[in-house]
C-alpha atoms as a PDB file:
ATOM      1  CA  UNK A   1       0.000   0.000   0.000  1.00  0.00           C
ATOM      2  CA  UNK A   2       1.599   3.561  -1.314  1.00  0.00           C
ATOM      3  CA  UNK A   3       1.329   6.270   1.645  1.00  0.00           C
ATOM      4  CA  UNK A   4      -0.552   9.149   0.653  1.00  0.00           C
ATOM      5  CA  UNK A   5       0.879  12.868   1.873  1.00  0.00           C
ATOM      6  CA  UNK A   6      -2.099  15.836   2.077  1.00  0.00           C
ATOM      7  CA  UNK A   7      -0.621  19.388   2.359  1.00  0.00           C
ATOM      8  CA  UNK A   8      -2.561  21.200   4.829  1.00  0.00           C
ATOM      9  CA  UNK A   9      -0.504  24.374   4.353  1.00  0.00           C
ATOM     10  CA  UNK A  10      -2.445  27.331   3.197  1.00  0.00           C
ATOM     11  CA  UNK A  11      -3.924  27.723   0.412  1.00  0.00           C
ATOM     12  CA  UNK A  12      -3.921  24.344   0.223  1.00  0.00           C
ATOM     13  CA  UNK A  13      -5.693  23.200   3.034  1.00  0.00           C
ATOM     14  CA  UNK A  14      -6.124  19.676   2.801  1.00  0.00           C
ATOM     15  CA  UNK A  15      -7.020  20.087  -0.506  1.00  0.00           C
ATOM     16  CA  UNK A  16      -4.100  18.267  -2.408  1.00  0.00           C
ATOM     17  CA  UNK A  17      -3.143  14.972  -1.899  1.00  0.00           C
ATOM     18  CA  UNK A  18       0.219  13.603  -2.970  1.00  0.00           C
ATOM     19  CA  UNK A  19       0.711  10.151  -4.060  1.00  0.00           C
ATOM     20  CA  UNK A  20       4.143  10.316  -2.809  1.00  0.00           C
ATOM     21  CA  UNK A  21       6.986  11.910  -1.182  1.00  0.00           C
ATOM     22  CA  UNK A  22       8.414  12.788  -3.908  1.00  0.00           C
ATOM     23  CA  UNK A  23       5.261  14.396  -5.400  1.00  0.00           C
ATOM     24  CA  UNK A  24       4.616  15.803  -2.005  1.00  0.00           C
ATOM     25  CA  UNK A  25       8.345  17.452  -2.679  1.00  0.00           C
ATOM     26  CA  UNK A  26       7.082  18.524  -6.430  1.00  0.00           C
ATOM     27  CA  UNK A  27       4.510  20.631  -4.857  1.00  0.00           C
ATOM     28  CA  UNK A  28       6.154  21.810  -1.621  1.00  0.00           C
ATOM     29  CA  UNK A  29       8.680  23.754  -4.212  1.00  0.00           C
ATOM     30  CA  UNK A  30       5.684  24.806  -6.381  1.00  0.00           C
ATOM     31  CA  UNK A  31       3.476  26.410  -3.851  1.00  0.00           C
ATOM     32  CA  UNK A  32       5.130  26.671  -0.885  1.00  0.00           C
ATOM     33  CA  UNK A  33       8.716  27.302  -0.558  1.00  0.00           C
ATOM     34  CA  UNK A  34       8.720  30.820  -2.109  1.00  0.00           C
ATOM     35  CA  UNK A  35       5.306  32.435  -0.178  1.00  0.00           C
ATOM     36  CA  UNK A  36       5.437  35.438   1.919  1.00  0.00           C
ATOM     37  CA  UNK A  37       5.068  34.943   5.114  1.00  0.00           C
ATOM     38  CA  UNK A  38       3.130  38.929   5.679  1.00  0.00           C
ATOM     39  CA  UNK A  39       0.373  37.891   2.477  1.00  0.00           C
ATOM     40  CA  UNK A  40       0.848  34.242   1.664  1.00  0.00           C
ATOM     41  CA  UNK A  41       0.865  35.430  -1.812  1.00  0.00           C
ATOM     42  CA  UNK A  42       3.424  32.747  -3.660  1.00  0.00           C
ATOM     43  CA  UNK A  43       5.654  33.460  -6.328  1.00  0.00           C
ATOM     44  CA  UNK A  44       8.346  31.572  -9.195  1.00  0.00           C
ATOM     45  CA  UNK A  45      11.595  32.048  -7.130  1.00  0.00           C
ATOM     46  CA  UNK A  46      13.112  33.226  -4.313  1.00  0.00           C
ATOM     47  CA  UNK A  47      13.964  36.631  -6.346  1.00  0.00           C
ATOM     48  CA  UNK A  48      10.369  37.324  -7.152  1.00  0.00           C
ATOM     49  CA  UNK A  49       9.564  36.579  -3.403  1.00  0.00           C
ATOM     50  CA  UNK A  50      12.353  39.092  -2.694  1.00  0.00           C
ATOM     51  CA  UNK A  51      11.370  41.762  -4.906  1.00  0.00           C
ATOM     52  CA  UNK A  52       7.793  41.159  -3.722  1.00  0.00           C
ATOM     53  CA  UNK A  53       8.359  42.052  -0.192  1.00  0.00           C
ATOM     54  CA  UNK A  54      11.184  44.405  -0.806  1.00  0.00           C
ATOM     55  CA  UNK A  55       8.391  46.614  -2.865  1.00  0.00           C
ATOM     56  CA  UNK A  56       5.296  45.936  -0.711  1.00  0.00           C
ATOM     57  CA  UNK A  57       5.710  44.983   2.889  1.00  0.00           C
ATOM     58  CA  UNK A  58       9.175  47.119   3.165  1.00  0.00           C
ATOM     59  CA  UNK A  59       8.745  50.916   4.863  1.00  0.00           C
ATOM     60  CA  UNK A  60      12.754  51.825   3.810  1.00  0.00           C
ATOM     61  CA  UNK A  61      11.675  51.233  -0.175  1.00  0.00           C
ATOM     62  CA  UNK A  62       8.914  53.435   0.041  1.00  0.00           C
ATOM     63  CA  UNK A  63      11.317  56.185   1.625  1.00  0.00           C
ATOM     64  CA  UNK A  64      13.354  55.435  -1.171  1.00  0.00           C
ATOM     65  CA  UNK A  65      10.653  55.672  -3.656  1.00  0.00           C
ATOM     66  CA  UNK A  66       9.360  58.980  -2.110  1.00  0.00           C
ATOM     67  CA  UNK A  67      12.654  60.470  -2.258  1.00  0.00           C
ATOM     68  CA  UNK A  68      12.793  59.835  -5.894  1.00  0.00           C
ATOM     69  CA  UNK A  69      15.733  56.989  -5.758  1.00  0.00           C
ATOM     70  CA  UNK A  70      15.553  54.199  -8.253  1.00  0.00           C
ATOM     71  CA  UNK A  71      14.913  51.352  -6.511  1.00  0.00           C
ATOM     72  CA  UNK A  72      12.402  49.006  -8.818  1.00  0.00           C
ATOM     73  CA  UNK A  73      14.769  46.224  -9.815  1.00  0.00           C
ATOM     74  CA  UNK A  74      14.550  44.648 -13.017  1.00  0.00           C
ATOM     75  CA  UNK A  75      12.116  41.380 -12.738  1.00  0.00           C
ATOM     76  CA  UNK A  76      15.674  39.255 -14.204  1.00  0.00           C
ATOM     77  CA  UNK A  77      18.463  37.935 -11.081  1.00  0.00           C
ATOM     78  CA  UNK A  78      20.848  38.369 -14.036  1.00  0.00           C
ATOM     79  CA  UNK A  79      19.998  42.359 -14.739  1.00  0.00           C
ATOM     80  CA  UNK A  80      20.990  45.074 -11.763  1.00  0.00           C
ATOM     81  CA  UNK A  81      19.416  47.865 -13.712  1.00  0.00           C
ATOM     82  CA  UNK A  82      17.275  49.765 -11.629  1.00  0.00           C
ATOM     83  CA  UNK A  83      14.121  52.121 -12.420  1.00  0.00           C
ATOM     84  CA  UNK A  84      12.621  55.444 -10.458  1.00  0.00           C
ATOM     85  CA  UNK A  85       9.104  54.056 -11.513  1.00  0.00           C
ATOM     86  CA  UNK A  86       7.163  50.425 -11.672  1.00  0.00           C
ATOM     87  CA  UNK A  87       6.474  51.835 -15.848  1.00  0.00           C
ATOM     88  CA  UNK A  88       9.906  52.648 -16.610  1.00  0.00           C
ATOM     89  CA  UNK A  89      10.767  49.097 -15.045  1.00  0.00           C
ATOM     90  CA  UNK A  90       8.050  47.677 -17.593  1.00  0.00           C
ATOM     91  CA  UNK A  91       9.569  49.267 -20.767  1.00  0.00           C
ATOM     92  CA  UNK A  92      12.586  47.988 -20.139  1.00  0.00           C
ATOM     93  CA  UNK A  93      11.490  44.618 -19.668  1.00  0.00           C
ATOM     94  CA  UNK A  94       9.795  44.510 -22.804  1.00  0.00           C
ATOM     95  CA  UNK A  95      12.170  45.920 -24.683  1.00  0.00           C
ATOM     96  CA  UNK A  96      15.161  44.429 -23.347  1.00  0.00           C
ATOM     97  CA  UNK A  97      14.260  41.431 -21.911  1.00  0.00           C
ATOM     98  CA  UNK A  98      11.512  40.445 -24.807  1.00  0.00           C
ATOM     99  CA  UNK A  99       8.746  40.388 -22.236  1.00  0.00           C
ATOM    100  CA  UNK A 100       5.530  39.950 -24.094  1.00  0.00           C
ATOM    101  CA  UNK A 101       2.804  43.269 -23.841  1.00  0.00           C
ATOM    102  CA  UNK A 102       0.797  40.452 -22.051  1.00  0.00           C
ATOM    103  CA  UNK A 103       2.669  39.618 -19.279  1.00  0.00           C
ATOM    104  CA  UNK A 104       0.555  39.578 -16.374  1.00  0.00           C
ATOM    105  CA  UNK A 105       2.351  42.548 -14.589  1.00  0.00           C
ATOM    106  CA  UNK A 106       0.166  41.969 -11.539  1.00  0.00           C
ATOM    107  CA  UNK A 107       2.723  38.549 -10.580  1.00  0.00           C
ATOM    108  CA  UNK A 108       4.712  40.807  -8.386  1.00  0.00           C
ATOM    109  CA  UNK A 109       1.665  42.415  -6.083  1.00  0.00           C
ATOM    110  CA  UNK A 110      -0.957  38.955  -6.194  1.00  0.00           C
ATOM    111  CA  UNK A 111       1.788  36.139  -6.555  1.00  0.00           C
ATOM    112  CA  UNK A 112       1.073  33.420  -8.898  1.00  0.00           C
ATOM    113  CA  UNK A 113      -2.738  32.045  -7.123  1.00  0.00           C
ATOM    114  CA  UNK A 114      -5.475  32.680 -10.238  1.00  0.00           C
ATOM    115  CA  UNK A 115      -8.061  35.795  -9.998  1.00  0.00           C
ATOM    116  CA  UNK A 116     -10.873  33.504  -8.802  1.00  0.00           C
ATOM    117  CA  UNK A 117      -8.620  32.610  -5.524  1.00  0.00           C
ATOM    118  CA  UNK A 118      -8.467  36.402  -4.837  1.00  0.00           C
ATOM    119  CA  UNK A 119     -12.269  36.666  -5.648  1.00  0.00           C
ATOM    120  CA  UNK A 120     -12.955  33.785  -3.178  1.00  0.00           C
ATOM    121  CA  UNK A 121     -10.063  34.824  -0.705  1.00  0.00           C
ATOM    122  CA  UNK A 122     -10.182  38.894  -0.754  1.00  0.00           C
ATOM    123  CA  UNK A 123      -7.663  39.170   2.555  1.00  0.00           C
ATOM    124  CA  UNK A 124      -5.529  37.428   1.369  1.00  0.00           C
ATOM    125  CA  UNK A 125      -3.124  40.186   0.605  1.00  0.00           C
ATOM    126  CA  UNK A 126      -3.289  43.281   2.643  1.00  0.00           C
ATOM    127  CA  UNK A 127      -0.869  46.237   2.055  1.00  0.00           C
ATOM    128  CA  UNK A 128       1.151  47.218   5.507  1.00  0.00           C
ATOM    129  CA  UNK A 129      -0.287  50.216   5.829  1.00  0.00           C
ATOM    130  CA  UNK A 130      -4.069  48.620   6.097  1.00  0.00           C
ATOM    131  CA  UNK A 131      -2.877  45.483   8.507  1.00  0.00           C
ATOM    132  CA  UNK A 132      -5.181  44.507  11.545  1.00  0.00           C
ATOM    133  CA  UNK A 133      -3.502  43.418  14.816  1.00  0.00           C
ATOM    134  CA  UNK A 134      -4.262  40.229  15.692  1.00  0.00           C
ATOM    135  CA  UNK A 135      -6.827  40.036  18.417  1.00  0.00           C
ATOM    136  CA  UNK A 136      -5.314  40.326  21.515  1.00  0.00           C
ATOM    137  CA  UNK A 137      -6.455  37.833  24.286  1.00  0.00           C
ATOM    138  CA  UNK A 138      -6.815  38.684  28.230  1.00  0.00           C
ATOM    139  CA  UNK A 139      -3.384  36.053  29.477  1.00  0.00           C
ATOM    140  CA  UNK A 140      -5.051  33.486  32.264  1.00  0.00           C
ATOM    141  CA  UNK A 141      -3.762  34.179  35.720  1.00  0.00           C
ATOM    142  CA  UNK A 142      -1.079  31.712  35.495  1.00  0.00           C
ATOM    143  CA  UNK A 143       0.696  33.776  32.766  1.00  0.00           C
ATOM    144  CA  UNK A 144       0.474  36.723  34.476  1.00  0.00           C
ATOM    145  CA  UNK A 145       4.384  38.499  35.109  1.00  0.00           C
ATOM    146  CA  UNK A 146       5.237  40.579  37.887  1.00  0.00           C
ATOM    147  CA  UNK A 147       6.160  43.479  35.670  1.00  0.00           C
ATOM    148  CA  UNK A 148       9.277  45.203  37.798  1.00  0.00           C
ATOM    149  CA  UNK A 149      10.925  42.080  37.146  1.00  0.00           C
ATOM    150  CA  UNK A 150      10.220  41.854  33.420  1.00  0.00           C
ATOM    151  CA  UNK A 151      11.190  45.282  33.476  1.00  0.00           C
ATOM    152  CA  UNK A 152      14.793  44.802  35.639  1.00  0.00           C
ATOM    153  CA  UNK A 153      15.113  41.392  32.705  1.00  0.00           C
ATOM    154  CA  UNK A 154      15.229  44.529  30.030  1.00  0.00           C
ATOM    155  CA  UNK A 155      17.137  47.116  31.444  1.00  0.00           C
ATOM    156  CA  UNK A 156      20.691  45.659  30.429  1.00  0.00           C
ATOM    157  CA  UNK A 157      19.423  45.040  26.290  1.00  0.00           C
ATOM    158  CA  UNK A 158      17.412  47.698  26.014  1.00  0.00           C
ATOM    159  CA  UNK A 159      19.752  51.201  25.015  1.00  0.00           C
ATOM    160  CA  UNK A 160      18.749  54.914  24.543  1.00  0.00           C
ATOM    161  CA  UNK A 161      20.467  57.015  22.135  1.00  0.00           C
ATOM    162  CA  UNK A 162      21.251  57.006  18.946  1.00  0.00           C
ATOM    163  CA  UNK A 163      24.770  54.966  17.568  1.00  0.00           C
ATOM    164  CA  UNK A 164      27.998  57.315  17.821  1.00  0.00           C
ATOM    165  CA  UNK A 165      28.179  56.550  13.906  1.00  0.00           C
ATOM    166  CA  UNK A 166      24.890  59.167  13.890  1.00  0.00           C
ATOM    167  CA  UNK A 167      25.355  62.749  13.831  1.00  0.00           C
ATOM    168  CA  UNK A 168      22.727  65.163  14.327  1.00  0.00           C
ATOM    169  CA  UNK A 169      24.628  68.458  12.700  1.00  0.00           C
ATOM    170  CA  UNK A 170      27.987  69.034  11.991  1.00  0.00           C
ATOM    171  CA  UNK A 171      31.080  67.169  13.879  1.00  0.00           C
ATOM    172  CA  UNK A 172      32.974  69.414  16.349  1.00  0.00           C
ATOM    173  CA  UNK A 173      30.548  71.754  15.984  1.00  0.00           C
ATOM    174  CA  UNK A 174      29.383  74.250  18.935  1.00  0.00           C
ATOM    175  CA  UNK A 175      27.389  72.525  21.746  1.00  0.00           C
END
């Protein structure tokens, strides 16, 4: 008797059942080992993954964007250019790259899941800026912490200040 493996990893969900381990492997790679962990959304490679959360989960790119830096990196591994816009970044894959007009430019924000799983699954992806805190729960008595003590557990990691690396003005300046 073959053992049968079911994925119950989202989207999954008990949904797929793998005749094998190997086949269980076969779809681990396909739909699992490149998701984001903010959005689940999954996506071809580890570099898509990357330039998926680098452009919408990461507060330091959108600095960079709003300062006018290029930082959209070309959709290749192979190709460090870099664009000031998502359109300019577009162009240049077409016309450089040979990426069909059709491409489904959307691969970067939705990951590769078809439009009817974002119909059926609309939270799915939510931008950082419109993320819900989890529900917080009221901790039983027995988890309850005496909070000087958690406090006097801090006080030697936590530090004030900025780095000495980090100037605020100019160096030997008047104080």
């Amino acid at each position: 008797m073959r053992s049968r493996i079911i994925c119950h990893d989202a989207p999954c969900l008990g949904t797929v059942v793998c005749p094998s381990a190997l086949a269980f492997e076969r779809h681990y790679d396909q739909m699992h080992r490149n998701t984001c962990s903010v959005c689940s959304a999954i996506f071809p490679s580890a570099h898509w993954l990357d330039l998926h959360v680098q452009e919408h989960h990461d507060a330091f790119f959108d600095a960079r964007v709003a300062r006018g830096d290029k930082a959209f990196r070309c959709f290749l591994p192979t190709c460090a250019k870099l664009f000031a816009r998502p359109g300019k970044r577009r162009l240049h894959m077409i016309d450089k790259h040979k990426f069909p007009v059709s491409f489904n430019w959307t691969l970067l924000r939705n990951g590769l899941l078809p439009i009817d799983h974002h119909q059926h699954h609309p939270r799915r992806h939510h931008h950082r800026r419109h993320q819900q805190l989890p529900e917080m729960r009221e901790p039983p008595a027995s988890e309850d912490m005496d909070v000087d003590s958690l406090a006097t557990a801090f006080a030697g990691s936590v530090r004030v200040g900025a780095p000495k690396s980090i100037s605020f003005g100019r160096r030997g300046g008047h104080r």
